[in-house]
C-alpha atoms as a PDB file:
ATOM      1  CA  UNK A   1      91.907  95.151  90.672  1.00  0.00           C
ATOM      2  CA  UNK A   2      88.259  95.843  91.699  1.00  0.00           C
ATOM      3  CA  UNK A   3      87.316  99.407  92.263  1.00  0.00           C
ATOM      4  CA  UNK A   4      86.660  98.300  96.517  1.00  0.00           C
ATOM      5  CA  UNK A   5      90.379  97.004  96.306  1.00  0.00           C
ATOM      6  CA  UNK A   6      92.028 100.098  94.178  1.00  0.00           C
ATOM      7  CA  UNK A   7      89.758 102.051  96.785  1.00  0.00           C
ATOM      8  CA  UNK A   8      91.644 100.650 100.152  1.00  0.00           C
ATOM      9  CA  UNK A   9      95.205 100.343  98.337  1.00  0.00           C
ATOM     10  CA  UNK A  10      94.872 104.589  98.018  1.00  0.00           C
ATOM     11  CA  UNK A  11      94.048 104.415 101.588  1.00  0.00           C
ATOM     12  CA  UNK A  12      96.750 102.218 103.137  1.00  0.00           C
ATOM     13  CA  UNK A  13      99.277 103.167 101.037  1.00  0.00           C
ATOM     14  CA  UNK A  14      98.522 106.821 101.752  1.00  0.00           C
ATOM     15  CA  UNK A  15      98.126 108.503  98.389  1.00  0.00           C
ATOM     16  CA  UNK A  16      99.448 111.939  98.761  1.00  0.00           C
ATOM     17  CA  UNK A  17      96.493 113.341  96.311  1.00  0.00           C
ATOM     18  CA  UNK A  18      93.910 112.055  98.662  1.00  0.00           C
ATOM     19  CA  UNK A  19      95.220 112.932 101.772  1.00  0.00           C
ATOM     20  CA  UNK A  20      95.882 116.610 100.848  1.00  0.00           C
ATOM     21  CA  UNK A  21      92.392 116.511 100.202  1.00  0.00           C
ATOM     22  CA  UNK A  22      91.507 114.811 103.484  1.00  0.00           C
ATOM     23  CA  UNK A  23      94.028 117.416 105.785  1.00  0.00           C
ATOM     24  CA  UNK A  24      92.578 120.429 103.750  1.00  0.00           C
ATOM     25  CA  UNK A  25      88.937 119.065 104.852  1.00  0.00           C
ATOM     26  CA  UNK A  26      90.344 118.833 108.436  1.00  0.00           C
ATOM     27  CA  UNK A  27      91.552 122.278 108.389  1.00  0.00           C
ATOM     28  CA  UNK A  28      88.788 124.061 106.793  1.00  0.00           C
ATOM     29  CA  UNK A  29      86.000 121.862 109.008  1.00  0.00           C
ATOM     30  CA  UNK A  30      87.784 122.364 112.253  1.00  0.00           C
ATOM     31  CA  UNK A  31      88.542 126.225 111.462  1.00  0.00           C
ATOM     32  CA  UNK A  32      85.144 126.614 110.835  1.00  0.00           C
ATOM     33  CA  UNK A  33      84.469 125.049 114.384  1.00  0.00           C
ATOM     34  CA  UNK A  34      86.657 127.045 116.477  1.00  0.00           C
ATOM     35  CA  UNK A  35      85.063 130.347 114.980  1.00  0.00           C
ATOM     36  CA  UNK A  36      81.426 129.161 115.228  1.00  0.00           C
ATOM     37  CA  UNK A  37      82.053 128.065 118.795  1.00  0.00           C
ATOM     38  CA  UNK A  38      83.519 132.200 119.244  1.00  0.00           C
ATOM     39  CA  UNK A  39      79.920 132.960 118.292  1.00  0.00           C
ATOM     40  CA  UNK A  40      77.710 130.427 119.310  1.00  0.00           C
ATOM     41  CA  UNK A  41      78.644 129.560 122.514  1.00  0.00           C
ATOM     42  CA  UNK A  42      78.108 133.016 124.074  1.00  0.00           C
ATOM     43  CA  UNK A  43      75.182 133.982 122.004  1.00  0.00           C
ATOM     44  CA  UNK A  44      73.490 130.834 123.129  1.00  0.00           C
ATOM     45  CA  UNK A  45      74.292 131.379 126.838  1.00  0.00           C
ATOM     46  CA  UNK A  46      72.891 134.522 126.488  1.00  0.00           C
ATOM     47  CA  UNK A  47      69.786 133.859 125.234  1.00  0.00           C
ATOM     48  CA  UNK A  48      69.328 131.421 127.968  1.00  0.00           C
ATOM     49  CA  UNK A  49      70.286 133.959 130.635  1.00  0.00           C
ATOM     50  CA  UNK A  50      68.296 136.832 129.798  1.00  0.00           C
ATOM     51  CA  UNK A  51      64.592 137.800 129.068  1.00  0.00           C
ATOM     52  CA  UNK A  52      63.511 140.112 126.442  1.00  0.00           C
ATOM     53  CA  UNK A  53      60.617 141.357 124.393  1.00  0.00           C
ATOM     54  CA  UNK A  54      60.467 138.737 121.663  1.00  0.00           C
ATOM     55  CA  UNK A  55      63.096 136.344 122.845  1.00  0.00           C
ATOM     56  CA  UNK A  56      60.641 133.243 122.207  1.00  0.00           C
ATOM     57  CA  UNK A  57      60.698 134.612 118.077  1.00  0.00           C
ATOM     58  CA  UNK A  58      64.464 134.378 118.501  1.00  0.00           C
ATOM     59  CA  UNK A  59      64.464 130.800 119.884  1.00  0.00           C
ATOM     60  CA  UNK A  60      62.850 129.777 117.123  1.00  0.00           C
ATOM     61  CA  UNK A  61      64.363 131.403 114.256  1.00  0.00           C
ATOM     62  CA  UNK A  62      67.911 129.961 116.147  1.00  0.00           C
ATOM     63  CA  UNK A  63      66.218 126.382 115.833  1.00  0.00           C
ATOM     64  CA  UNK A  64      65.021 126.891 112.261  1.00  0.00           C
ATOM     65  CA  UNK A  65      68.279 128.312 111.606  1.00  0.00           C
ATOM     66  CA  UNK A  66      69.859 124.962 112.742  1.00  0.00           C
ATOM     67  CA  UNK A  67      69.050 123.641 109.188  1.00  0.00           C
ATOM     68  CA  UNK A  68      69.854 126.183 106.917  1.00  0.00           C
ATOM     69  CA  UNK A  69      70.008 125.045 103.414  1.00  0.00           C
ATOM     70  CA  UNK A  70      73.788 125.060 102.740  1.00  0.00           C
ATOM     71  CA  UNK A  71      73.589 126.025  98.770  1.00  0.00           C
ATOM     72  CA  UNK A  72      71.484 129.127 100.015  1.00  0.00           C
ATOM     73  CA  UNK A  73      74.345 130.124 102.890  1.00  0.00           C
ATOM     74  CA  UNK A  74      77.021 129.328  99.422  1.00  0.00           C
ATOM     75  CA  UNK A  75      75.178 131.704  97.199  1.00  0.00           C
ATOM     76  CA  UNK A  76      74.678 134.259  99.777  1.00  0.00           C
ATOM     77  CA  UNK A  77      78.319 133.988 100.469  1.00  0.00           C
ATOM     78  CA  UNK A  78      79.295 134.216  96.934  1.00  0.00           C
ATOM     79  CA  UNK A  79      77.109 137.132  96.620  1.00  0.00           C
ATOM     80  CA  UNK A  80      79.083 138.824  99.464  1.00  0.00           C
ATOM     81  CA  UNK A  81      82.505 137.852  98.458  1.00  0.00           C
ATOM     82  CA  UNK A  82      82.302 138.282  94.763  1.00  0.00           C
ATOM     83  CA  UNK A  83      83.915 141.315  92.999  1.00  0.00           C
ATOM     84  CA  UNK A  84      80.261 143.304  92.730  1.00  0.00           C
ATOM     85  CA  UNK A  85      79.657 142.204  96.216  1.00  0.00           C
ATOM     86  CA  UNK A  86      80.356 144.260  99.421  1.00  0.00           C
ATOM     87  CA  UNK A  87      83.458 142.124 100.561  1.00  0.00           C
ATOM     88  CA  UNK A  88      84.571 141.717  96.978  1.00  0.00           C
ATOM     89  CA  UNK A  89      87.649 143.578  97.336  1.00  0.00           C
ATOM     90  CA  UNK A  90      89.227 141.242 100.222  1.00  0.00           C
ATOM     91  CA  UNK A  91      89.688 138.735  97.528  1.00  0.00           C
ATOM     92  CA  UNK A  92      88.291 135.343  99.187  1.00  0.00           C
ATOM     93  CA  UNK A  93      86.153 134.450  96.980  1.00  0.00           C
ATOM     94  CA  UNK A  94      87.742 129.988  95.437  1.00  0.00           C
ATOM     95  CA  UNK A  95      89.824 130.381  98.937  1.00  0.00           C
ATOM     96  CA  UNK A  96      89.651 128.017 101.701  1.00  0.00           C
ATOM     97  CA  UNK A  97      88.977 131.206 103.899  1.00  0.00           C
ATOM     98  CA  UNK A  98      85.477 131.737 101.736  1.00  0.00           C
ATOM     99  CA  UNK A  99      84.637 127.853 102.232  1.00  0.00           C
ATOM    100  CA  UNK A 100      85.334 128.613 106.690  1.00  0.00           C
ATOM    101  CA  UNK A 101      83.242 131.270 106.448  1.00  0.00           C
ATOM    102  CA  UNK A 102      80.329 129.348 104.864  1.00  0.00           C
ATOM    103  CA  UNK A 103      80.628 126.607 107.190  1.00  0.00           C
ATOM    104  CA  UNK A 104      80.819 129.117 110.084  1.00  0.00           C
ATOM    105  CA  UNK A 105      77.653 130.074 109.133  1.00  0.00           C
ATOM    106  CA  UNK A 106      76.243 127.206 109.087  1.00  0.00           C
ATOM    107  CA  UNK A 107      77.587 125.509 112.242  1.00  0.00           C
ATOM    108  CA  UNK A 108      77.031 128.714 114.244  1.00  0.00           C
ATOM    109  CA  UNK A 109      73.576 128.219 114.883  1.00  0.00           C
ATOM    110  CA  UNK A 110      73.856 124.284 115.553  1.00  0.00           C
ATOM    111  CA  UNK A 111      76.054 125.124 118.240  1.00  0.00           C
ATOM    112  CA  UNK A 112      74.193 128.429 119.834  1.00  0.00           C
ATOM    113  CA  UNK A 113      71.180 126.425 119.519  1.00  0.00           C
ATOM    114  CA  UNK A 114      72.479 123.753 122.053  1.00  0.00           C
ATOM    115  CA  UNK A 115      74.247 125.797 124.099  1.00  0.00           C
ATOM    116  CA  UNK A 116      71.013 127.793 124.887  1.00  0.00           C
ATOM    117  CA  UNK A 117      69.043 124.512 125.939  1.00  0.00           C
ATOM    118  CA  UNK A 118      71.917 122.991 127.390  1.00  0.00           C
ATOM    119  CA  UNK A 119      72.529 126.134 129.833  1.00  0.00           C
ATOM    120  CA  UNK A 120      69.171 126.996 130.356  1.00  0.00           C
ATOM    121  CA  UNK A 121      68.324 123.501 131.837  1.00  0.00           C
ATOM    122  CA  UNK A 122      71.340 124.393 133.687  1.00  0.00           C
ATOM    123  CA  UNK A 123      70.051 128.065 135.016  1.00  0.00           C
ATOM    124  CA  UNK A 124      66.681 125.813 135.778  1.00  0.00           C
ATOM    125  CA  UNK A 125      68.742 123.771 138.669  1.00  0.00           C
ATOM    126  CA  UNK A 126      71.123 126.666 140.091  1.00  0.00           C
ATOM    127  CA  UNK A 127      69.016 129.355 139.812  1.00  0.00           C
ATOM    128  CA  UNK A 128      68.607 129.647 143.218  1.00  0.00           C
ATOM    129  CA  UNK A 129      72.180 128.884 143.924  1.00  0.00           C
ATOM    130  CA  UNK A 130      73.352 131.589 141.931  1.00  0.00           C
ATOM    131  CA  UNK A 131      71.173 134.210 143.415  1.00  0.00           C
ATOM    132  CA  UNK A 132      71.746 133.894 146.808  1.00  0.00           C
ATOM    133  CA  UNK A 133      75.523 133.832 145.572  1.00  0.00           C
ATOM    134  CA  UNK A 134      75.229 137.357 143.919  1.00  0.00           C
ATOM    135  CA  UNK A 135      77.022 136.595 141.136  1.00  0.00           C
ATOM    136  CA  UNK A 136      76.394 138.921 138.049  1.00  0.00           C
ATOM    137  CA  UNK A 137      75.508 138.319 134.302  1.00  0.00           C
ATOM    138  CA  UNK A 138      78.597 137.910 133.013  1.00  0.00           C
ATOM    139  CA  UNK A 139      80.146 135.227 136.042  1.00  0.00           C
ATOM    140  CA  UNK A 140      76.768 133.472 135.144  1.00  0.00           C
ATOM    141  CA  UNK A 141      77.234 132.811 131.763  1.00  0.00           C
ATOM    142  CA  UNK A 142      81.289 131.543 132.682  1.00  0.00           C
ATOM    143  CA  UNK A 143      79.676 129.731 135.160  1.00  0.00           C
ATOM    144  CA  UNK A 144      77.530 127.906 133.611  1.00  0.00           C
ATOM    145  CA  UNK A 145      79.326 127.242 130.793  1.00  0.00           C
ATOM    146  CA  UNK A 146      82.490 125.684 132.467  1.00  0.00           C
ATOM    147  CA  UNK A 147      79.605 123.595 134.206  1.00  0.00           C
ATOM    148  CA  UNK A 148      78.353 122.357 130.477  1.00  0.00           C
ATOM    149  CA  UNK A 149      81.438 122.324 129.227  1.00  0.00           C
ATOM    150  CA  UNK A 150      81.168 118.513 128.532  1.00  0.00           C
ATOM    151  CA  UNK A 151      77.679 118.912 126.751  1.00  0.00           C
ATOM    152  CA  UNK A 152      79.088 120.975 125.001  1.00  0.00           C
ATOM    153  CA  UNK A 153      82.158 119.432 123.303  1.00  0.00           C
ATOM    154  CA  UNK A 154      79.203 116.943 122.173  1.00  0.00           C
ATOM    155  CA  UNK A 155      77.447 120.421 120.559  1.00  0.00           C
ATOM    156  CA  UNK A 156      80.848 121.081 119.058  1.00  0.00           C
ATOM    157  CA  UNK A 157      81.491 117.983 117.601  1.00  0.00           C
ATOM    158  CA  UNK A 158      77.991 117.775 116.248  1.00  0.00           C
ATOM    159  CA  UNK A 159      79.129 120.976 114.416  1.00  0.00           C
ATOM    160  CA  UNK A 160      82.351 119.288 113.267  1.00  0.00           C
ATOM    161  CA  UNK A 161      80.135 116.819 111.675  1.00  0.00           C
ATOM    162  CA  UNK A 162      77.908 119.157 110.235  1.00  0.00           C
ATOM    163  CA  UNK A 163      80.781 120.747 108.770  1.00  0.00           C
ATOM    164  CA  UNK A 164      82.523 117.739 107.703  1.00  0.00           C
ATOM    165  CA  UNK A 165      79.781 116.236 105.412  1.00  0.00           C
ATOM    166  CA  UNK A 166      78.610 119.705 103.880  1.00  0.00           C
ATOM    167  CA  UNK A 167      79.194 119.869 100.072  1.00  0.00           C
ATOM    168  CA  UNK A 168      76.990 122.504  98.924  1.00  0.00           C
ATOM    169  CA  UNK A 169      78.252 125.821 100.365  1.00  0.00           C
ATOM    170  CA  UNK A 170      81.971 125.246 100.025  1.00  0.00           C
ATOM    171  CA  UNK A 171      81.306 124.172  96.364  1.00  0.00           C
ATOM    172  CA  UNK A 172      79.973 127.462  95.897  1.00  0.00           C
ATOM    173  CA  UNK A 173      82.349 129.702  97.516  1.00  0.00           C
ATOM    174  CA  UNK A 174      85.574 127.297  97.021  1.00  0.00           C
ATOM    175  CA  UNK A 175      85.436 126.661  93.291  1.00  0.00           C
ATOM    176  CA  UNK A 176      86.697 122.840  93.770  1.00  0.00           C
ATOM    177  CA  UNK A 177      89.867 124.334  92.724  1.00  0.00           C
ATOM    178  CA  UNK A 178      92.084 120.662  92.620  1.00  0.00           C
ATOM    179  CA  UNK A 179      94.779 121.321  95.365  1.00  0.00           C
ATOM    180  CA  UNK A 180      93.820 124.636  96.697  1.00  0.00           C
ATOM    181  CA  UNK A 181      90.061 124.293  97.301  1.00  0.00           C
ATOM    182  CA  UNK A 182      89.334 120.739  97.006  1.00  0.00           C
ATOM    183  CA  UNK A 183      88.100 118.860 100.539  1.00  0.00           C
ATOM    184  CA  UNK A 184      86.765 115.239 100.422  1.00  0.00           C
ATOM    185  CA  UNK A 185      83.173 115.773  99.716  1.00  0.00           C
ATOM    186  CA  UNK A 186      83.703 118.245  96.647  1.00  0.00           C
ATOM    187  CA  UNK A 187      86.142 115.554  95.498  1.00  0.00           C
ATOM    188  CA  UNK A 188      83.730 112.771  96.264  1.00  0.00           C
ATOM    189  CA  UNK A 189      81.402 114.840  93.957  1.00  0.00           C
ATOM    190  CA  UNK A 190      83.356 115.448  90.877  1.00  0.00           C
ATOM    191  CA  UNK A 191      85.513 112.445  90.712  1.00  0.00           C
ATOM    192  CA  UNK A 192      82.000 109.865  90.562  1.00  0.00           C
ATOM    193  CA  UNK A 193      81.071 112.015  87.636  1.00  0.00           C
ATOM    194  CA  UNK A 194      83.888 111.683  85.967  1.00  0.00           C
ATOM    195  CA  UNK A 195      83.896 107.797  86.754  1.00  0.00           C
ATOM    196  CA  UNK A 196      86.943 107.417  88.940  1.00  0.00           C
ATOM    197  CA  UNK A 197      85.375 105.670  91.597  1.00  0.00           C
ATOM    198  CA  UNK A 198      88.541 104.084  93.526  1.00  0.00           C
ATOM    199  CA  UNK A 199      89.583 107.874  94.698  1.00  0.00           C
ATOM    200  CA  UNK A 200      85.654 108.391  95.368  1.00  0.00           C
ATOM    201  CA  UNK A 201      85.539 105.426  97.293  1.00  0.00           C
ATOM    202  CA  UNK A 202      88.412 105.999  99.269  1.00  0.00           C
ATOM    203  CA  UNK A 203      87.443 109.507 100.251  1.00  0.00           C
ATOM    204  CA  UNK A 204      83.768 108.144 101.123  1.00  0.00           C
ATOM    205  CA  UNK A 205      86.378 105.193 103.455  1.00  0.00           C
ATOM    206  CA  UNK A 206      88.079 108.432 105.072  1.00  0.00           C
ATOM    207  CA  UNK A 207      85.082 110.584 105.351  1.00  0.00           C
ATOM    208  CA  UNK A 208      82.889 107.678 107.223  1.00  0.00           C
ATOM    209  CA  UNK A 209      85.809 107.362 109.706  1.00  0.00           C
ATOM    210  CA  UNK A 210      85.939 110.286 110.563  1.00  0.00           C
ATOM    211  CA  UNK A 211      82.214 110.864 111.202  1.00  0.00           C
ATOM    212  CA  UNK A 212      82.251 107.588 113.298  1.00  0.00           C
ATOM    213  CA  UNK A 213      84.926 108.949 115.508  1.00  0.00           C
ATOM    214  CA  UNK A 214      83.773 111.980 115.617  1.00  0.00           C
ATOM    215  CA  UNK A 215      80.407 110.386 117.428  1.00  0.00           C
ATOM    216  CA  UNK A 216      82.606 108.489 119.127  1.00  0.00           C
ATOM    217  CA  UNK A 217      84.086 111.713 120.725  1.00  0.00           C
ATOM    218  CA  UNK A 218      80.604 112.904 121.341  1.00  0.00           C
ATOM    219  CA  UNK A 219      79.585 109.530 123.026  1.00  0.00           C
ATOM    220  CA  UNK A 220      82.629 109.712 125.027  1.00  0.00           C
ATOM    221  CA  UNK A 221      82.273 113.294 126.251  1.00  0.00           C
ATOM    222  CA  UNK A 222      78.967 112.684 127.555  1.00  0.00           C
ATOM    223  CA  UNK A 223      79.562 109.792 129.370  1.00  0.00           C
ATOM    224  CA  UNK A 224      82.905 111.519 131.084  1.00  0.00           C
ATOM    225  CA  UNK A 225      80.378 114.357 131.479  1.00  0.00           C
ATOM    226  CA  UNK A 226      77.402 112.176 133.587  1.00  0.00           C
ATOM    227  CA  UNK A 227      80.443 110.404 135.521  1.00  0.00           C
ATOM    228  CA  UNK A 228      81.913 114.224 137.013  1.00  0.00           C
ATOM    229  CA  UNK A 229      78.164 114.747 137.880  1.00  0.00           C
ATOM    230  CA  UNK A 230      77.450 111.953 139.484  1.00  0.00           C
END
């Protein structure tokens, strides 16, 4: 059997080994999601809503930020969670928990990054609106934000895939610890080094799907979202 063939047969017949490694990749990428979306979306809405000696500086250090060199976020996590480090005594460092927090840090900005633009363009058209409405700060941001709120599944998903593909951090912080810290793209790593390329394959299968549904999503929430405005 052909290593394309071997490759599919894990997939179909679902192997448990691979998809413990797919679900743990699920769970990590989409915890890492929900938290960076606590942080992002806010922060982004309020840089877009208020104005501030040196806010431009931000902006740009937020977009720069957007492509963050995931070994350096890893090391700087591992520095932080290892024993000499100042969060060394939680014990997270090989945990799944270390690898959310790396990918947290790396999604976050994607996703504050887009929110800004996405509500500022928005503040740009009901500016007025919301003025003469004498709504405060605070109702703004909700405001806006339930108004974006289809933009900005499509930021959120672009952080799921972000998170999805990264290998670099969670290496780092995880350890690639085989069924504890192990996700698809650590596994798609080691296991084409050590020349088992049928499990390799078949993680690259699951790993493309996903990212190709996950644009799908993205496609399909912005469509839904120019329909409601139109």
């Amino acid at each position: 059997m052909t290593d394309d063939a071997s490759a599919l047969h894990l997939v179909l017949t679902g192997d448990p080994g691979l998809y413990a490694i797919v679900w743990l990749s699920i769970v990590v990428s989409m915890s890492a999601v929900l938290c960076a979306a606590l942080i992002g979306v806010p922060c982004g809405a309020l840089l877009a809503l208020t104005r501030f000696p040196g806010r431009d500086g931000v902006i740009v250090i937020l977009n720069a930020m957007m492509g963050l060199p995931p070994v350096v976020v890893g090391l700087a996590v591992y520095l932080l969670l290892s024993r000499s480090g100042p969060l060394g005594s939680f014990g997270l460092l090989f945990t799944p928990q270390a690898m959310v927090i790396a990918q947290t840090i790396l999604v976050a900005p994607i996703i504050a990054a887009l929110t800004r633009q996405t509500v500022e363009d928005l503040w740009a058209e009901y500016r007025e609106e919301l003025a003469a409405m004498d709504i405060g700060p605070l109702a703004r941001v909700a405001t806006l934000v339930w108004d974006a709120r289809f933009s900005l599944v499509t930021a959120l998903l672009a952080g799921f895939g972000r998170a999805a593909a990264e290998v670099g951090a969670i290496i780092i912080v995880g350890g690639n610890i085989d069924g504890f810290t192990r996700t698809m793209t650590t596994a798609i790593a080691l296991e084409t080094s050590k020349g088992d390329l049928p499990l390799a394959i078949g993680l690259g299968l699951v790993l493309i799907t996903i990212v190709v549904a996950v644009n799908a999503l993205a496609w399909g929430a912005r469509r839904a979202g120019e329909r409601y405005a139109g």
